[in-house]
Protein backbone atom coordinates (compact mmCIF):
# COMPACT_ATOMS: atom_id res chain seq x y z
CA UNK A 1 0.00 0.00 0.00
CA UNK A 2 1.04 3.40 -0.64
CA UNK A 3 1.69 5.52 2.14
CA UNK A 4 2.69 9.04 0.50
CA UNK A 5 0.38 11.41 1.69
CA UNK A 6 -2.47 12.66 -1.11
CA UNK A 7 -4.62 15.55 -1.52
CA UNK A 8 -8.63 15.15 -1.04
CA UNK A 9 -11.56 17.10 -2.17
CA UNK A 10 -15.20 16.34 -2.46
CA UNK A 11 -17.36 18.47 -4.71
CA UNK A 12 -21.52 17.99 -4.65
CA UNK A 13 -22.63 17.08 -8.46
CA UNK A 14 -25.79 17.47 -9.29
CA UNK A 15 -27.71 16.91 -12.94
CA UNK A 16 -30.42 17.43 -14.28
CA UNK A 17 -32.65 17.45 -17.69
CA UNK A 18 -34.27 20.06 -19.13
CA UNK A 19 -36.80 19.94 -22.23
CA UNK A 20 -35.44 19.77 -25.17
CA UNK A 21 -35.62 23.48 -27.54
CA UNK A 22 -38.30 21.62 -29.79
CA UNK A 23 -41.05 19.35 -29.08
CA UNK A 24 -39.57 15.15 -29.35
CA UNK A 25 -36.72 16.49 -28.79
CA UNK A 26 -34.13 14.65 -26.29
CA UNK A 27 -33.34 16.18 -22.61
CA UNK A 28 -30.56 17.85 -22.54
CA UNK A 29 -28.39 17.55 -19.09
CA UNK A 30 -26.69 20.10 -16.85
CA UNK A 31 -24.83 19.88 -14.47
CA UNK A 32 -23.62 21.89 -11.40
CA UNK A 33 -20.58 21.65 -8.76
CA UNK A 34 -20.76 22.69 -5.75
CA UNK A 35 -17.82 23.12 -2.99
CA UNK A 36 -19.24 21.70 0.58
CA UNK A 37 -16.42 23.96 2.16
CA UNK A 38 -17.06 26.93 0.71
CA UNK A 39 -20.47 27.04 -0.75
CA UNK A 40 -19.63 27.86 -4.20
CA UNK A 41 -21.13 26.45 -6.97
CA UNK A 42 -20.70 26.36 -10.93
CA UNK A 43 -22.91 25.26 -13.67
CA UNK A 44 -22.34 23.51 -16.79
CA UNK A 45 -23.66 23.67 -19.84
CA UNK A 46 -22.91 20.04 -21.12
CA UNK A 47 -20.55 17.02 -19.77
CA UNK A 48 -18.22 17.87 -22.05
CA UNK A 49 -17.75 21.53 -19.96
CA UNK A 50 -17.77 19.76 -16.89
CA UNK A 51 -14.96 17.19 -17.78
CA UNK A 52 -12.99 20.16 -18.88
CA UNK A 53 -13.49 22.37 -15.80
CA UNK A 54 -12.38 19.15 -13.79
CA UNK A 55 -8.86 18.49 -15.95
CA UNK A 56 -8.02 21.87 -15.53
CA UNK A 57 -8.99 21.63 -11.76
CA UNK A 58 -6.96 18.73 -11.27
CA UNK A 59 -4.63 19.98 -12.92
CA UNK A 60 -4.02 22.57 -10.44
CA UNK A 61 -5.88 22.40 -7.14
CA UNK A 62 -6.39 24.67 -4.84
CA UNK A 63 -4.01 24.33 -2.05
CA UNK A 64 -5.18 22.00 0.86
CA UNK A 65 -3.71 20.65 4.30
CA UNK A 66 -2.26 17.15 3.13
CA UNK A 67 -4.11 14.19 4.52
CA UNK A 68 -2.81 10.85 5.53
CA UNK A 69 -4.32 7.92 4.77
C-alpha cells in the first residue's frame, strides 16, 4: 500500500434534464458543482464543460492541508 500522503476534495454534483428546444426532442443535461467547504457552486452547460473544468482543476488544485491515509 502506498503511504505518500495525497490531496482530497469532495465536490456535490448534481444533474439534471431540461426539455429539449423543440417538441420530441431529447433532454438535454446540466450539471452543477458545488464546494461543501465553501459554498460555491458552478454550472455547466454540457458534460463535455464539466470534464474540462475538472482536468483543468486537477490539474491545479487549490491548495489544501495534506491528509494521511
Amino acid at each position: 500500500m502506498d503511504n505518500r500522503p495525497y490531496h482530497h476534495h469532495s465536490f456535490i454534483l448534481s444533474l439534471w434534464a431540461e426539455g429539449g428546444a423543440r417538441p420530441n426532442a431529447p433532454p438535454v443535461w446540466r450539471f452543477s458543482l458545488e464546494d461543501p467547504h465553501t459554498d460555491q457552486r458552478r454550472g455547466f452547460k454540457d458534460l463535455a464543460e464539466l470534464m474540462r473544468f475538472l482536468e483543468e482543476w486537477a490539474a491545479v488544485p487549490p491548495e489544501e492541508p495534506l491528509m494521511d491515509e
